[in-house]
N, C-alpha and C. Protein backbone atom coordinates (compact mmCIF):
# COMPACT_ATOMS: atom_id res chain seq x y z
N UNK A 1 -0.78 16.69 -11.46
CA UNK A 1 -0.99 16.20 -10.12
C UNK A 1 -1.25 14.70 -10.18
N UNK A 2 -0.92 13.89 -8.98
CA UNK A 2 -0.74 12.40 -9.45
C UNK A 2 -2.07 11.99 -8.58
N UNK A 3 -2.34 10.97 -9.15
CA UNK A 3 -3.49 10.49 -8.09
C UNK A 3 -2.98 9.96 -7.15
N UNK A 4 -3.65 9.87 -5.90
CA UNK A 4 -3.54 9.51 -4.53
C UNK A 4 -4.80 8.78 -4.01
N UNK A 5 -4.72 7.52 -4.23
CA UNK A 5 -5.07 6.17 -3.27
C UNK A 5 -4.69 6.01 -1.85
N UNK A 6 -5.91 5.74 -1.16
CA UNK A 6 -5.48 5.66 0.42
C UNK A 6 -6.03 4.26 0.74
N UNK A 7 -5.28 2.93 1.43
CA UNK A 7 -5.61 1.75 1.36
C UNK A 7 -5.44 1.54 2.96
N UNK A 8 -6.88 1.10 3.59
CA UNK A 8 -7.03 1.37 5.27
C UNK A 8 -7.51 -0.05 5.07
N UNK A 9 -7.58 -0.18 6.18
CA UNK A 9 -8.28 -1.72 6.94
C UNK A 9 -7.81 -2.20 8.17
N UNK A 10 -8.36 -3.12 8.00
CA UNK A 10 -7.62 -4.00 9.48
C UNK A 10 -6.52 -4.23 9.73
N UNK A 11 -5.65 -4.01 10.73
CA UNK A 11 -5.11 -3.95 11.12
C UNK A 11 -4.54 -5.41 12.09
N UNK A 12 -5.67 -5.94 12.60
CA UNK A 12 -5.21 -7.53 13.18
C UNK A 12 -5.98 -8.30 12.88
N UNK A 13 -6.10 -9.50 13.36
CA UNK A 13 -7.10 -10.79 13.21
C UNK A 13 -6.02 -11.15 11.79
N UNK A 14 -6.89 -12.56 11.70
CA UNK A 14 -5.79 -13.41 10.25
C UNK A 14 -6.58 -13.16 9.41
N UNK A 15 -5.59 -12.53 8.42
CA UNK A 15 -6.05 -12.66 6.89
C UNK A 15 -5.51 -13.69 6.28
N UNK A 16 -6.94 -14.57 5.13
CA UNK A 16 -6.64 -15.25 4.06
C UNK A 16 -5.25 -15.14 3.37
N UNK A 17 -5.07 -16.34 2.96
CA UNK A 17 -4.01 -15.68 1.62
C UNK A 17 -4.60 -15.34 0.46
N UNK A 18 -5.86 -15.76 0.02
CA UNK A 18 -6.35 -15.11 -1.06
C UNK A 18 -6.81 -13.84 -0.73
N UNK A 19 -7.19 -13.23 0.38
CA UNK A 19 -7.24 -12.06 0.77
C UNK A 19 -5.85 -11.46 0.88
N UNK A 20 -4.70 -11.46 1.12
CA UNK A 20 -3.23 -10.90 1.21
C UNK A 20 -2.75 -10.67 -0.38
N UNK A 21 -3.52 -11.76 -1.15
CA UNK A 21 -2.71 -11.82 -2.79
C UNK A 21 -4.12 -10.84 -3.34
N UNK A 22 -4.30 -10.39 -3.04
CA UNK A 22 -5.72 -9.40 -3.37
C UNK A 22 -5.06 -7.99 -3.05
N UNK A 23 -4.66 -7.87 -1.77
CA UNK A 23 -4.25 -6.56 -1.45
C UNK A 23 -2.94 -6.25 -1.96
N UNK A 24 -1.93 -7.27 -2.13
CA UNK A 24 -0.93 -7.19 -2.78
C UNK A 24 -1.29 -6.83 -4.06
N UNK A 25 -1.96 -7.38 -5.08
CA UNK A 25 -2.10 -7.20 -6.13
C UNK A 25 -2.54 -5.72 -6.12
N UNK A 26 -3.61 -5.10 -5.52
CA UNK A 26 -3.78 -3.44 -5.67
C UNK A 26 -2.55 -2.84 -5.18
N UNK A 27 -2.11 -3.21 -4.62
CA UNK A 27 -0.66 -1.94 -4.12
C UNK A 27 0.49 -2.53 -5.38
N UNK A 28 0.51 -3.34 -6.44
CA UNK A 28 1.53 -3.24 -7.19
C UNK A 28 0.32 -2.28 -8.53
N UNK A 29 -0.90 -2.62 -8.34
CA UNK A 29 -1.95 -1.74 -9.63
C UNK A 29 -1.79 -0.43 -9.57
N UNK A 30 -1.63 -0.35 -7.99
CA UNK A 30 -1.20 1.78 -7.97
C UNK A 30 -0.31 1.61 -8.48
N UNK A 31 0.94 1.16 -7.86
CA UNK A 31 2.34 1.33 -8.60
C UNK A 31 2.70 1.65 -9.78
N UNK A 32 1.52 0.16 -10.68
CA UNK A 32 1.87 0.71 -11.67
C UNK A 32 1.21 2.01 -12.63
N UNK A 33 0.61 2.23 -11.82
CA UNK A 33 -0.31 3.43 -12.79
C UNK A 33 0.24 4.69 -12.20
N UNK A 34 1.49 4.81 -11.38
CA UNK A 34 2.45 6.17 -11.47
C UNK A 34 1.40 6.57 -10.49
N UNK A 35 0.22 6.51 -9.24
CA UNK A 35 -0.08 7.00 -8.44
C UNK A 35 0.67 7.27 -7.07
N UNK A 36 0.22 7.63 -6.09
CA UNK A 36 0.47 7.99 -4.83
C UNK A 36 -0.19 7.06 -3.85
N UNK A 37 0.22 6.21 -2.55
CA UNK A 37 -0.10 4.96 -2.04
C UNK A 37 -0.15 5.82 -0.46
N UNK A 38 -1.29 6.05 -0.10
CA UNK A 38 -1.40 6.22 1.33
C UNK A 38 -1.95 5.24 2.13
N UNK A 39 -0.98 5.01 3.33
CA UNK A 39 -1.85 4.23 4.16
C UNK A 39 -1.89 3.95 6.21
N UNK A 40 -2.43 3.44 6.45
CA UNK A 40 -1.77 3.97 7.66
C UNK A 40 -0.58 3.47 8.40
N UNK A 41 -0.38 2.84 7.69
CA UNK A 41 1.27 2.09 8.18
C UNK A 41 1.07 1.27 9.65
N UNK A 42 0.12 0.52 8.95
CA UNK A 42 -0.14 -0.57 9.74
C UNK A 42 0.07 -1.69 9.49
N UNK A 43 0.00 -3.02 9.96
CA UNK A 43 -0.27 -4.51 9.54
C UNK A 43 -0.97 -4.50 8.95
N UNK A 44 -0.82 -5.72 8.33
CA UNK A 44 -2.47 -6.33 7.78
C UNK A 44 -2.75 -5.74 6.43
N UNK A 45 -4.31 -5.06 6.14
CA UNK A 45 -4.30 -4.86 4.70
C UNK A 45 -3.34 -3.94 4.34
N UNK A 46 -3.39 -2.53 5.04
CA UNK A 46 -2.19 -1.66 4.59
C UNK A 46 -1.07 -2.19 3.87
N UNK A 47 -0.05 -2.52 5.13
CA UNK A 47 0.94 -3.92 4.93
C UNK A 47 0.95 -3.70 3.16
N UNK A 48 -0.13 -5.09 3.24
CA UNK A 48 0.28 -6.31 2.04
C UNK A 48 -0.17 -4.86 0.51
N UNK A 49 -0.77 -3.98 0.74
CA UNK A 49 -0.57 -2.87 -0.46
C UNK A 49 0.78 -2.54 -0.33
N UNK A 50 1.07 -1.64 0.65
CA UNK A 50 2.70 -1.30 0.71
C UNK A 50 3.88 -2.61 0.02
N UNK A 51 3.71 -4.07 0.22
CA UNK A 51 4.58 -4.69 -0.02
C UNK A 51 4.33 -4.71 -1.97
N UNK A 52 3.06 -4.69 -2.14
CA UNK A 52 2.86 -5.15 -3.58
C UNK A 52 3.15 -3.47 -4.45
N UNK A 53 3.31 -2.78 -3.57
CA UNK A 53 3.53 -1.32 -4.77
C UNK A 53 5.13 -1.42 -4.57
N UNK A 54 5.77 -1.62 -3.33
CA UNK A 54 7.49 -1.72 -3.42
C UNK A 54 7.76 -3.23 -4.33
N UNK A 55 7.36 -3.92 -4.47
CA UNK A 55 7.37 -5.30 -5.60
C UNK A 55 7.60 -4.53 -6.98
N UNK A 56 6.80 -3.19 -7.06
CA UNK A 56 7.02 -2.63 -8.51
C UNK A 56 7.63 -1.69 -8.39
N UNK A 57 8.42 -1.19 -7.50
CA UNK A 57 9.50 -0.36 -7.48
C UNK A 57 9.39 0.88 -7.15
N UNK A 58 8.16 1.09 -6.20
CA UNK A 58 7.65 2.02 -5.29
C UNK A 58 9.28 2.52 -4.40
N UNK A 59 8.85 3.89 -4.18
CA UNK A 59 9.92 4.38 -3.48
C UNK A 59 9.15 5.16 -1.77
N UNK A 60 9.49 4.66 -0.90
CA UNK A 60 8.92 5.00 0.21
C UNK A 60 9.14 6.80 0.56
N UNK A 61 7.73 7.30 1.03
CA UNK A 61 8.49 8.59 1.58
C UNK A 61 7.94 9.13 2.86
N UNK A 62 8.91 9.45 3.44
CA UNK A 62 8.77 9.59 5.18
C UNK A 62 7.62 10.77 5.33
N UNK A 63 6.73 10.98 5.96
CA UNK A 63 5.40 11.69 6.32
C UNK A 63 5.07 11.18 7.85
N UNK A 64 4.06 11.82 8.31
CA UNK A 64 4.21 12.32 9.62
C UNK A 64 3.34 10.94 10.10
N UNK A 65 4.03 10.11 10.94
CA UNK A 65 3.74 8.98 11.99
C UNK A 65 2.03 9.12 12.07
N UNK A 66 1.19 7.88 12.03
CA UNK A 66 1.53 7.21 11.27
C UNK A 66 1.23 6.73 9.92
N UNK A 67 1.48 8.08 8.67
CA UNK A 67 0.83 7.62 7.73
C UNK A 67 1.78 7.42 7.30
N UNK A 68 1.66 6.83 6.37
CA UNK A 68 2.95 6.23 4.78
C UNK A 68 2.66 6.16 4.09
N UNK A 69 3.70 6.96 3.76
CA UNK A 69 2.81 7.45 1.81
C UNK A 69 4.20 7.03 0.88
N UNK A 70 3.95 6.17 -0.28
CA UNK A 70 4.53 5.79 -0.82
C UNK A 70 4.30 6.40 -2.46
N UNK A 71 5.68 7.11 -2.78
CA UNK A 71 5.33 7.70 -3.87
C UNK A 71 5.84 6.88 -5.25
N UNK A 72 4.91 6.43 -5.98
CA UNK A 72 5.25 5.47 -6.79
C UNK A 72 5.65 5.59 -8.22
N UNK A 73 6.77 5.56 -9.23
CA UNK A 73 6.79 5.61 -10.10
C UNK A 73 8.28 6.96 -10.11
């Protein structure tokens, strides 16, 4: 069974870029450790995990509006 990470947050207001290269960096750390990337498929922190686990070659998989779960590896 794979582990499953769920990465929530805010959703609006401006994020840092050292805050964006933070959340990016954990969504490529699931990636690479062959876990499971849930989130709510939102802007913002969600987002920038989702972009940094598909950076490592995350494969998206469709689940019920609006979560997104990205199954990685």
């Amino acid at each position: 069974m794979k582990l499953t990470i769920g990465v929530m947050g805010s959703s609006g207001g401006d994020l840092s870029e050292e805050i964006k290269k933070k959340v990016f960096r954990l969504g490529e750390a699931i990636a690479e450790r062959d876990a499971i990337l849930i989130t709510g498929g939102c802007p913002g922190l969600p987002y920038e995990a989702v972009r940094g686990a598909k950076a490592k070659g995350a494969a998206g998989h469709s689940g019920s509006w609006p979560l997104l779960m990205m199954k990685v590896g």
